[in-house]
N, C-alpha and C. Protein backbone atom coordinates (compact mmCIF):
# COMPACT_ATOMS: atom_id res chain seq x y z
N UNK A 1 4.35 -9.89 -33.33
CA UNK A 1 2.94 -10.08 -33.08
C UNK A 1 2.67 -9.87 -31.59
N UNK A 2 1.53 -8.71 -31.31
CA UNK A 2 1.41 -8.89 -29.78
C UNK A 2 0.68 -10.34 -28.91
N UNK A 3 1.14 -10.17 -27.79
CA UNK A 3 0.49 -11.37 -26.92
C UNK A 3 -0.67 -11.35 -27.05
N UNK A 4 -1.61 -12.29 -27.25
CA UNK A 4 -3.00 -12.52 -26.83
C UNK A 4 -3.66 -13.59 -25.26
N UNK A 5 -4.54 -13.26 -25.07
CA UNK A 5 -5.34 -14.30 -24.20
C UNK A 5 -6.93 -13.87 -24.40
N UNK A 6 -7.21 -15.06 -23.73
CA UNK A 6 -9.04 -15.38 -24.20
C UNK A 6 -9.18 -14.77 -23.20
N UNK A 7 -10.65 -13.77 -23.08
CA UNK A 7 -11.47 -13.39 -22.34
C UNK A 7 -13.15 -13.97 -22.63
N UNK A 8 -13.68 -14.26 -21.67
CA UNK A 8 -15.14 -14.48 -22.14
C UNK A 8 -16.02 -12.88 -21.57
N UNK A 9 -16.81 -12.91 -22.74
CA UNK A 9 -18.05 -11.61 -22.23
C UNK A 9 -19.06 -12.37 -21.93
N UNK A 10 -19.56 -11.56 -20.77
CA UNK A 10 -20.42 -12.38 -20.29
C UNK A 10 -21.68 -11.17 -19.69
N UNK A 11 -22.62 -11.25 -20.74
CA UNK A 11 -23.47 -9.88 -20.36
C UNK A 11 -24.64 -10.30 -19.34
N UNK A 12 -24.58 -8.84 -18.34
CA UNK A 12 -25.48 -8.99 -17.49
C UNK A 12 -26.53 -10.02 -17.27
N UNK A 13 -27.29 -9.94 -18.34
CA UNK A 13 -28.44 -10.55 -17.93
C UNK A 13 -28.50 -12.05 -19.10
N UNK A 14 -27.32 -12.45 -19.49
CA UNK A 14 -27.37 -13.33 -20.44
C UNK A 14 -26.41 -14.36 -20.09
N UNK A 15 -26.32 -15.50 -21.32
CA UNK A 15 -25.55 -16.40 -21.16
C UNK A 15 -23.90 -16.05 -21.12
N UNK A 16 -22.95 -16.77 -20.78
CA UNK A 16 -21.49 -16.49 -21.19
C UNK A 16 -21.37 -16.67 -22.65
N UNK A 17 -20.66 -15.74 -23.11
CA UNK A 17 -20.18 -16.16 -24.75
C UNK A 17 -19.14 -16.81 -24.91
N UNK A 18 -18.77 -17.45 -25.96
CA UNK A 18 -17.34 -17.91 -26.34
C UNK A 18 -16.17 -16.81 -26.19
N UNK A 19 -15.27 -17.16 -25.80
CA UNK A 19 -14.09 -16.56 -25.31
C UNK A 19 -13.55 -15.92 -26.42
N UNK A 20 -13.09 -14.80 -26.79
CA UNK A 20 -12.47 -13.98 -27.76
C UNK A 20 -10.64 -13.27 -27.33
N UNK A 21 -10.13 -13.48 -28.77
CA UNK A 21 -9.10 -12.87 -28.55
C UNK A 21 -8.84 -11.57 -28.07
N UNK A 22 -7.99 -11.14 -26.96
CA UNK A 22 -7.88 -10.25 -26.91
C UNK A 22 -6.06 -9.52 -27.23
N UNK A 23 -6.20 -8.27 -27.70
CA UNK A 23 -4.18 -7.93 -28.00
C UNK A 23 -4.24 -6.59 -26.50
N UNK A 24 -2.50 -7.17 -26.55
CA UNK A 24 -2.39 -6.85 -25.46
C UNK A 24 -2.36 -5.26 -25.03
N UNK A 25 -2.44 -4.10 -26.08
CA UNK A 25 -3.01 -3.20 -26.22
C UNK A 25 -4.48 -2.76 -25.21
N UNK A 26 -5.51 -3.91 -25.56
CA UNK A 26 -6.83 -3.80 -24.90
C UNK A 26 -6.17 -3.76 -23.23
N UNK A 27 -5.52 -4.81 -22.85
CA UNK A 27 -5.35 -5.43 -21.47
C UNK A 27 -4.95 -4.11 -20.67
N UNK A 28 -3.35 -3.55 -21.54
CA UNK A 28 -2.79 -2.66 -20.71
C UNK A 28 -3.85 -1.33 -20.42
N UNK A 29 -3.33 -1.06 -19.24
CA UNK A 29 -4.54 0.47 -19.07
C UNK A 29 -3.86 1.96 -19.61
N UNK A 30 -4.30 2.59 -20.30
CA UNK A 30 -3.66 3.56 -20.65
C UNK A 30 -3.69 5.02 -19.50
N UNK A 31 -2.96 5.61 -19.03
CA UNK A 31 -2.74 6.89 -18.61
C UNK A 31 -2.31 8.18 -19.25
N UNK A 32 -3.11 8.84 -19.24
CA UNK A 32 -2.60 9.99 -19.69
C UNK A 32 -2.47 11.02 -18.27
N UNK A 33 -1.32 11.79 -18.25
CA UNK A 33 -0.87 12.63 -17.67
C UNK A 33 -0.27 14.01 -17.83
N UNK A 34 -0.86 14.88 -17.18
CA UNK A 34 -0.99 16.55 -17.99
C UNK A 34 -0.45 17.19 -16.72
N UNK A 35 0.54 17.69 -17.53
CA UNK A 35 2.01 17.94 -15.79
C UNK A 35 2.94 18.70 -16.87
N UNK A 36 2.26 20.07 -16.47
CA UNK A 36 3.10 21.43 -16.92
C UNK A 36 4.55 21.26 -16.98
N UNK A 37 4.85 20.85 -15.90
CA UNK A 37 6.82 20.93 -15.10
C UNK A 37 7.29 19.75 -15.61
N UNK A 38 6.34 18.74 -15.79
CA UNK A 38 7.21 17.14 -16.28
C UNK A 38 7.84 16.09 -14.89
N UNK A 39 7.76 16.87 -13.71
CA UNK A 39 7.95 15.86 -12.68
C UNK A 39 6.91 14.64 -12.67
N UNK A 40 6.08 15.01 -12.08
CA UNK A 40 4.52 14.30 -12.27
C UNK A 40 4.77 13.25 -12.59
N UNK A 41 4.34 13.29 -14.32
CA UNK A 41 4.15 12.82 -15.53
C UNK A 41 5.86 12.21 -15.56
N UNK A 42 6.99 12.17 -15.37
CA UNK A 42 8.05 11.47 -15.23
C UNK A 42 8.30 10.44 -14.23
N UNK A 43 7.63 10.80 -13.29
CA UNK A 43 7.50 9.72 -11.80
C UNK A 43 6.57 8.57 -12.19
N UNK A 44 5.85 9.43 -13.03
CA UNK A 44 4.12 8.44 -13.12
C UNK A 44 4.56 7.88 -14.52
N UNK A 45 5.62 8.36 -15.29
CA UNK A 45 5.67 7.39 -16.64
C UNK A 45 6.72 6.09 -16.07
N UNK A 46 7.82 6.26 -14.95
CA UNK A 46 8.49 5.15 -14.75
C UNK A 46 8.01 4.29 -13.75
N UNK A 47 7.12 5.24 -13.00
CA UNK A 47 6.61 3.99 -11.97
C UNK A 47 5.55 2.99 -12.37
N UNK A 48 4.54 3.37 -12.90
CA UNK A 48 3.25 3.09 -13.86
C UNK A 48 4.14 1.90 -15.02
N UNK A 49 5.03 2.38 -15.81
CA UNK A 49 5.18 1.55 -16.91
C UNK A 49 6.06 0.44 -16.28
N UNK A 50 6.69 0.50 -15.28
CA UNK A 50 7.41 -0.37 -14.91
C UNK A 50 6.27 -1.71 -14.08
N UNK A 51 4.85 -1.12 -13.87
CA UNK A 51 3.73 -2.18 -13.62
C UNK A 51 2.48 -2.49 -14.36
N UNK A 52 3.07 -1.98 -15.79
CA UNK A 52 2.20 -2.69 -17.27
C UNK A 52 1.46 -1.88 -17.80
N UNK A 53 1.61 -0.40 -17.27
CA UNK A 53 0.70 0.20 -17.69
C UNK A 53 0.85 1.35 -19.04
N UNK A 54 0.56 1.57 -20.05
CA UNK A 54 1.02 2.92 -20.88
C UNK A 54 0.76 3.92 -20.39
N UNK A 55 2.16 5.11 -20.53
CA UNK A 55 1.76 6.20 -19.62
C UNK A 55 2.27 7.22 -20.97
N UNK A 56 1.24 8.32 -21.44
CA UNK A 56 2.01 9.04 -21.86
C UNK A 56 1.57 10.43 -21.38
N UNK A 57 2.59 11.40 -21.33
CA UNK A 57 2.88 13.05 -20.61
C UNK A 57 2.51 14.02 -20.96
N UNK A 58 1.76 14.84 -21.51
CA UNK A 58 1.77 16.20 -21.86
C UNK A 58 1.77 17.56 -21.06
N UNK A 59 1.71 18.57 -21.32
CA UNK A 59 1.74 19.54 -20.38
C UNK A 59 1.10 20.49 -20.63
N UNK A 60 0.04 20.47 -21.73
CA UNK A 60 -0.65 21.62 -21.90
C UNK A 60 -2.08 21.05 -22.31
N UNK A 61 -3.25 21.69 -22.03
CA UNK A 61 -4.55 21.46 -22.26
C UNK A 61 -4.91 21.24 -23.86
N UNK A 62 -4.51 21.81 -24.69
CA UNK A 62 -4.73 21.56 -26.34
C UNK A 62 -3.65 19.83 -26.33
N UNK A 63 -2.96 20.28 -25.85
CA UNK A 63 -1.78 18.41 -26.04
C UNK A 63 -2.76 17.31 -25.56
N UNK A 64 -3.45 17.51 -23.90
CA UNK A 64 -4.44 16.68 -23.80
C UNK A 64 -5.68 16.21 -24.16
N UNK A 65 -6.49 17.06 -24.72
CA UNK A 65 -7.53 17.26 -25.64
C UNK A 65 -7.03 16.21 -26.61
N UNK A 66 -5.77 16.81 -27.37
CA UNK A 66 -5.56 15.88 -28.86
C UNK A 66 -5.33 14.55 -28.31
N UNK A 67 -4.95 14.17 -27.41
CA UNK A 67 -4.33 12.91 -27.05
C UNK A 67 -5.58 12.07 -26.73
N UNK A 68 -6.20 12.65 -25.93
CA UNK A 68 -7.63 12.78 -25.62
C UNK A 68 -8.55 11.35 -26.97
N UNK A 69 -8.61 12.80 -27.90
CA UNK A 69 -9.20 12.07 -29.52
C UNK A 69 -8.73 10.98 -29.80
N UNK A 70 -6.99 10.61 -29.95
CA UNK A 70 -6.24 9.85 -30.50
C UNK A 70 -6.23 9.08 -30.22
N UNK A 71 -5.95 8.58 -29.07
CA UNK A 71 -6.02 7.12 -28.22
C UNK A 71 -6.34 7.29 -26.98
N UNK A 72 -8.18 7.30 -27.05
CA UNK A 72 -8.44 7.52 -25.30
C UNK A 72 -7.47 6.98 -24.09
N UNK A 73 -7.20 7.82 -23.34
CA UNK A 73 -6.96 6.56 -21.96
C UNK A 73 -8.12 6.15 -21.16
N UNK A 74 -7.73 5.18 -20.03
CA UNK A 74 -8.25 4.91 -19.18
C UNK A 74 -7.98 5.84 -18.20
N UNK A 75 -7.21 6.45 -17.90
CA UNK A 75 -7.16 7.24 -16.63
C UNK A 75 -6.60 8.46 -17.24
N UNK A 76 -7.20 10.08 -16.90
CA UNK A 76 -6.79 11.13 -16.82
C UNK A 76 -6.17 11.50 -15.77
N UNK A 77 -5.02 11.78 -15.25
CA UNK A 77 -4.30 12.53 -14.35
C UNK A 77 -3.82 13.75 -15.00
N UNK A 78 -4.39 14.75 -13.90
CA UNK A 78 -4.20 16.15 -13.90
C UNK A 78 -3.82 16.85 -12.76
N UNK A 79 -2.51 17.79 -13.19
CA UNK A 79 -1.45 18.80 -11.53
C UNK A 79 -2.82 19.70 -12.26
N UNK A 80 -2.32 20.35 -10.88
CA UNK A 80 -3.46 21.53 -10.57
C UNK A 80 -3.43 22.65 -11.89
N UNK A 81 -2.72 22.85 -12.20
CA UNK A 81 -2.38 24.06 -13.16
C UNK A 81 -1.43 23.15 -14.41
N UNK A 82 -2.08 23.66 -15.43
CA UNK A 82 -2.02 22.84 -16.96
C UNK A 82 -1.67 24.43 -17.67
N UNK A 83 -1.07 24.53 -18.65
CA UNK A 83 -0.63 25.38 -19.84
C UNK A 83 -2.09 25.82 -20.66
N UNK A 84 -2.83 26.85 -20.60
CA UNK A 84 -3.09 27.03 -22.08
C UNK A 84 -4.86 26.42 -21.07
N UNK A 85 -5.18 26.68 -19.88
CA UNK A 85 -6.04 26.31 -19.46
C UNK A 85 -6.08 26.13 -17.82
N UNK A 86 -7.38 25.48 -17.38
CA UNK A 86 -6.98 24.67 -16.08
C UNK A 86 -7.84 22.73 -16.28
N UNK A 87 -7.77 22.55 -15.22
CA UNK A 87 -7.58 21.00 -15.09
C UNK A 87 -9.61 20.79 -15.12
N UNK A 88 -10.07 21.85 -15.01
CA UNK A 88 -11.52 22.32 -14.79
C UNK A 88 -12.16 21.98 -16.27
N UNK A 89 -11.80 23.04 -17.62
CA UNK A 89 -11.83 23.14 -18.18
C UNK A 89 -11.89 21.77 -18.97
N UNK A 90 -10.54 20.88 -18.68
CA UNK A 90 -9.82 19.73 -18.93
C UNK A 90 -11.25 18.67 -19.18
N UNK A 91 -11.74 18.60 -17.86
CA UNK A 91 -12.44 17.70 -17.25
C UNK A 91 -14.16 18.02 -17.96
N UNK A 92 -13.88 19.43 -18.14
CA UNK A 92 -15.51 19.40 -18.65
C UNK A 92 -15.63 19.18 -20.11
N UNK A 93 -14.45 19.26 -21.16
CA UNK A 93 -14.25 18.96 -21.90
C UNK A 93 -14.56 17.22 -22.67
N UNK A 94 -13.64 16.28 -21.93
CA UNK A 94 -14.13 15.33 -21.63
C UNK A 94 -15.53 14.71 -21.64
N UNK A 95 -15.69 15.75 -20.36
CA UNK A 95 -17.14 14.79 -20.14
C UNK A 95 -18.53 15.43 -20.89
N UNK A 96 -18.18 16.47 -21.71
CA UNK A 96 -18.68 16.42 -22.64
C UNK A 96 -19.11 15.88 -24.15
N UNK A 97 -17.81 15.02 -24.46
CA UNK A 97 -17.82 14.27 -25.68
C UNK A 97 -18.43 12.38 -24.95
N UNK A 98 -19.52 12.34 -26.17
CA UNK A 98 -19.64 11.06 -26.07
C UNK A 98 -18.60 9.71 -25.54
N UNK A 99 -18.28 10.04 -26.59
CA UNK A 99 -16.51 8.94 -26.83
C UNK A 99 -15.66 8.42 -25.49
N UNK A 100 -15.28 10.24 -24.84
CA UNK A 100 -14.76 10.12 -23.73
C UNK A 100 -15.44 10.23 -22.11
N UNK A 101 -16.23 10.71 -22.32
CA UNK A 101 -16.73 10.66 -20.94
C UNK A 101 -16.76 9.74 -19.79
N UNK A 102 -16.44 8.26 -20.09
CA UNK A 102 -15.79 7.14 -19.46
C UNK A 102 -14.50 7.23 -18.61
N UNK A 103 -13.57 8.54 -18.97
CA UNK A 103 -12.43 8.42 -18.88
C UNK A 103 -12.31 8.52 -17.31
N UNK A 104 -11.40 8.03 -16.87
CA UNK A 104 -11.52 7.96 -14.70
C UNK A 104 -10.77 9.74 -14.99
N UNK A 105 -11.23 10.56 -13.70
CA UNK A 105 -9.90 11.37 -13.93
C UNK A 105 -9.60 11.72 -12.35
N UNK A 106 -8.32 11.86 -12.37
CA UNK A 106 -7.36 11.87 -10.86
C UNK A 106 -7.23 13.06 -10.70
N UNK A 107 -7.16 14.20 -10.13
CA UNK A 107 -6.70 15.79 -9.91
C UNK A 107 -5.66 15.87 -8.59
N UNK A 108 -4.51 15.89 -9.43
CA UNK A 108 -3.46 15.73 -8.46
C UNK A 108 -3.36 17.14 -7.94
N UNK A 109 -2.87 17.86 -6.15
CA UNK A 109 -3.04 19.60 -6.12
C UNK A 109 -1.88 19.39 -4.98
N UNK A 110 -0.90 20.49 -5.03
CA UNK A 110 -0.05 20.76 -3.66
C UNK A 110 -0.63 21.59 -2.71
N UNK A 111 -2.11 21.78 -2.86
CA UNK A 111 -2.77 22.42 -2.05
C UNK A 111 -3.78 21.72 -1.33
N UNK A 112 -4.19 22.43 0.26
CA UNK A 112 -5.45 21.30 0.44
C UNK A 112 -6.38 22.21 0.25
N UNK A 113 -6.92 22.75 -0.44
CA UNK A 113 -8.07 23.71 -0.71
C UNK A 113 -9.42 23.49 -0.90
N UNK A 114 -10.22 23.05 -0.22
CA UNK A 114 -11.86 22.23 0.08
C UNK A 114 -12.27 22.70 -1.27
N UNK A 115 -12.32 24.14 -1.67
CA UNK A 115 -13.18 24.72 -2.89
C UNK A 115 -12.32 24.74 -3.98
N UNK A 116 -11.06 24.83 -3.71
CA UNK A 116 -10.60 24.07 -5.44
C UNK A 116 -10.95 22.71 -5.87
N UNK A 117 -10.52 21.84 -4.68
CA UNK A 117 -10.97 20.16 -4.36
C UNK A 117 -12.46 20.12 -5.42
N UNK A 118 -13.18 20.95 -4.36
CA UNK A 118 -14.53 20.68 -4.51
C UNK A 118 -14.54 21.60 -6.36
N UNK A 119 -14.22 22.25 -6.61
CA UNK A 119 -14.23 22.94 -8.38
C UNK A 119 -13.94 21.41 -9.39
N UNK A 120 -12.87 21.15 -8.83
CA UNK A 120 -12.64 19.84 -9.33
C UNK A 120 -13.02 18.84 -9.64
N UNK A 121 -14.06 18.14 -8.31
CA UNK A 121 -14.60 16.97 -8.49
C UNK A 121 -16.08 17.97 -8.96
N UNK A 122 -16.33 18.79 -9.18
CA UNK A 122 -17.74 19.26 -9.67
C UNK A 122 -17.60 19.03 -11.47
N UNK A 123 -16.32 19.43 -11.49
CA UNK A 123 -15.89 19.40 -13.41
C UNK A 123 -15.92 18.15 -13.95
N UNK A 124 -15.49 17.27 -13.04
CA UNK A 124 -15.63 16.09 -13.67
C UNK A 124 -14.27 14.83 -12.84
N UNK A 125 -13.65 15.38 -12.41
CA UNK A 125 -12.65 13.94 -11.41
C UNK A 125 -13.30 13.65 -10.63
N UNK A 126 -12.82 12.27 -10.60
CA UNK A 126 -13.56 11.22 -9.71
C UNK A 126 -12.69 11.18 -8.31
N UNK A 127 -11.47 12.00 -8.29
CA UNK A 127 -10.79 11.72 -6.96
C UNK A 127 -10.01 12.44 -7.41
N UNK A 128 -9.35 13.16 -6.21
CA UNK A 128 -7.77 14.11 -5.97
C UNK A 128 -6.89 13.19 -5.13
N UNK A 129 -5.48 13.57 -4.78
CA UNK A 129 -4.68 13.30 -4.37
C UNK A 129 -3.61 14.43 -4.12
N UNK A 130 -3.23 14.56 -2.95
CA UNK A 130 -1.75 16.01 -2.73
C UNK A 130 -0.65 15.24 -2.99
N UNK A 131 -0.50 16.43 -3.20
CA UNK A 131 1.52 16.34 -2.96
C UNK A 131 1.55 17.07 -1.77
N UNK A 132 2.77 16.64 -0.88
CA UNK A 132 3.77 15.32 -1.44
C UNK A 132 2.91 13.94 -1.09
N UNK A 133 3.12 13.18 -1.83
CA UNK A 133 2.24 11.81 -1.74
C UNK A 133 3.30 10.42 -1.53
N UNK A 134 2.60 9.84 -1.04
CA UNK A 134 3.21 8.51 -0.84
C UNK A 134 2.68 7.58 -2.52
N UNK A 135 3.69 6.92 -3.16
CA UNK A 135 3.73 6.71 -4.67
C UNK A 135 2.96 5.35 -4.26
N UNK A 136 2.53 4.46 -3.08
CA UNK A 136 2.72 3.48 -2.72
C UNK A 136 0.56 3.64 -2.58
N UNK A 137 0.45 4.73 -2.41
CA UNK A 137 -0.97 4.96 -1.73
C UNK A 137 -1.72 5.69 -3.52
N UNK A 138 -0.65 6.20 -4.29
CA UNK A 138 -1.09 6.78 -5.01
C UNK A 138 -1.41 5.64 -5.82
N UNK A 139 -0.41 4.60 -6.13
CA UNK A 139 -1.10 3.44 -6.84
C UNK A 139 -1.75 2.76 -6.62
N UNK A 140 -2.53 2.79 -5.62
CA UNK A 140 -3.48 1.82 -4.98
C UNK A 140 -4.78 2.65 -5.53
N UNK A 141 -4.16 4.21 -5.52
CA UNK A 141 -5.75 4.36 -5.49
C UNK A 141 -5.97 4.89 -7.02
N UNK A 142 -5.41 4.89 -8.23
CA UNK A 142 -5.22 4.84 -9.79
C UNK A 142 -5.76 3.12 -9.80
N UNK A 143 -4.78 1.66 -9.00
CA UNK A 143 -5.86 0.83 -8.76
C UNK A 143 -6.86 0.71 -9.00
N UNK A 144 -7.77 1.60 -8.46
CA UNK A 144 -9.01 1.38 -7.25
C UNK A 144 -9.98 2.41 -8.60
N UNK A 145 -9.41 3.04 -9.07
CA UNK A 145 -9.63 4.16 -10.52
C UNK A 145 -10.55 3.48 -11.59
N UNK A 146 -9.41 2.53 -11.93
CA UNK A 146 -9.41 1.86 -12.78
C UNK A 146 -10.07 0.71 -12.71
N UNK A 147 -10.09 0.03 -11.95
CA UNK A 147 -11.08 -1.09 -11.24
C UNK A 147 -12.57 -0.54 -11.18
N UNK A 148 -12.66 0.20 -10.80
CA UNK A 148 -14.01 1.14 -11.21
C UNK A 148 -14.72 1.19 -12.06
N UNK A 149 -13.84 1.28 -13.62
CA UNK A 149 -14.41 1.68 -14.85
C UNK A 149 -15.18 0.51 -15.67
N UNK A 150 -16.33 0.42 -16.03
CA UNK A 150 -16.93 -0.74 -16.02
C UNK A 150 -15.87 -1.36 -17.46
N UNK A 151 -16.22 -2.69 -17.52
CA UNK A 151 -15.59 -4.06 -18.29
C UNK A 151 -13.95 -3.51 -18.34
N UNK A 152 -13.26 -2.70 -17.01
CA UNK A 152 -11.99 -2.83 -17.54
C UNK A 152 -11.11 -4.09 -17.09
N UNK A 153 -9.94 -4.05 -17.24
CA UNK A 153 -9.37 -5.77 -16.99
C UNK A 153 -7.83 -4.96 -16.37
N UNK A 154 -7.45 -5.11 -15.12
CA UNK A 154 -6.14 -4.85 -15.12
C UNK A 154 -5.37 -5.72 -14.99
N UNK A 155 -4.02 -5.24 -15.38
CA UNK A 155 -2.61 -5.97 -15.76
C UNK A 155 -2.42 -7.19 -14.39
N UNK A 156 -2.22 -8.34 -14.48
CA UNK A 156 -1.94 -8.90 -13.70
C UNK A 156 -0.55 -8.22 -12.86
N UNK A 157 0.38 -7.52 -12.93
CA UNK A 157 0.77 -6.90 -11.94
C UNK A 157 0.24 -5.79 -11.02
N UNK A 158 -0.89 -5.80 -11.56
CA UNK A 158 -1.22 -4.17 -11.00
C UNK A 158 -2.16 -4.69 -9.35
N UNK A 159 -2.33 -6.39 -9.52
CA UNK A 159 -2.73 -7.18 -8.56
C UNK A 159 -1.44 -7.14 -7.51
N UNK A 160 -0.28 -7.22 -7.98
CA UNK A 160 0.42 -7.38 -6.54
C UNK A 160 0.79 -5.88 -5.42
N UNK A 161 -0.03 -6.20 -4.54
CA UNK A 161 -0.12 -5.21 -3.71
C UNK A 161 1.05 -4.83 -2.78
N UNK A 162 1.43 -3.58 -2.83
CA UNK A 162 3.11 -3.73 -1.61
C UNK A 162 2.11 -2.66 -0.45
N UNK A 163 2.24 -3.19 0.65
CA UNK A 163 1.27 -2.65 1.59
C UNK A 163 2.98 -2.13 2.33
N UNK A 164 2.75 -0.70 3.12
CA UNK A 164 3.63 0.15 3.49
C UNK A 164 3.41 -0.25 4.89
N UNK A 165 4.88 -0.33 5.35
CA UNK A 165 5.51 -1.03 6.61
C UNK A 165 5.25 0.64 7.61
């Protein structure tokens, strides 16, 4: 049986409600990650899951799409160049469907290119990040992603902060 704990909803302009179960499914934040080569998406499945989070990998634009449908995530991370598409495409996709358009999305690039940058956050990411990256700055700001997205709840580890010496 998964873990539960009470959350109360408590809407804007109303009273607090009685506290409801929640499974721990809801709590964890889901990632999806679309990383042609599998580095990425291997760094980001052991570092991420090792601080509560579900991470799962694909590497091609039809894989993310389906994954997409199946079990939204909370966070899209996308390398610059995806299989079978680009990260453009990815993003307008998305934020075209009802369902998903919530989704945060990250556009990871080994380039600093203002007008790819800028192609990017026009399609639909809410933030980029280069390589090579500090893993320490990158989770702060998937953090900061996710904290964003309205009524989300993150993992009580995702609170302990390691600030770089």
């Amino acid at each position: 049986m998964a873990p539960t704990l009470l959350i109360a909803d408590a809407p804007p302009d109303g009273p607090r409600q009685s506290p409801r179960p929640v499974s721990a499914w809801e709590v964890q934040p889901r990632v999806l990650v679309v990383d042609p080569a599998g580095a990425i998406g291997e760094l980001l499945t052991r570092w991420l899951g090792a601080h509560g989070y579900q991470v799962v990998a694909v590497g091609s634009l039809e894989a993310a799409l389906a994954a997409c449908q199946i079990t939204p995530p909370n966070l899209l991370v996308s390398y610059r160049s995806i299989r079978g598409g680009t990260p453009q495409q990815l993003y307008r996709e998305v934020r075209s469907d009802p369902r998903l358009r919530r989704i945060a999305a990250l556009y990871v690039t080994s380039l600093d290119d203002g007008r790819e940058l800028q192609a990017a956050l026009r399609a639909g990411a809410h933030a980029y990040h280069t390589i090579p990256f500090d893993i320490d700055l990158l989770y702060e700001q998937i953090r900061a992603l996710l904290a964003t997205t309205e009524g989300w709840l993150l993992p009580p580890s995702a609170l302990d902060v390691r600030v770089p010496e």
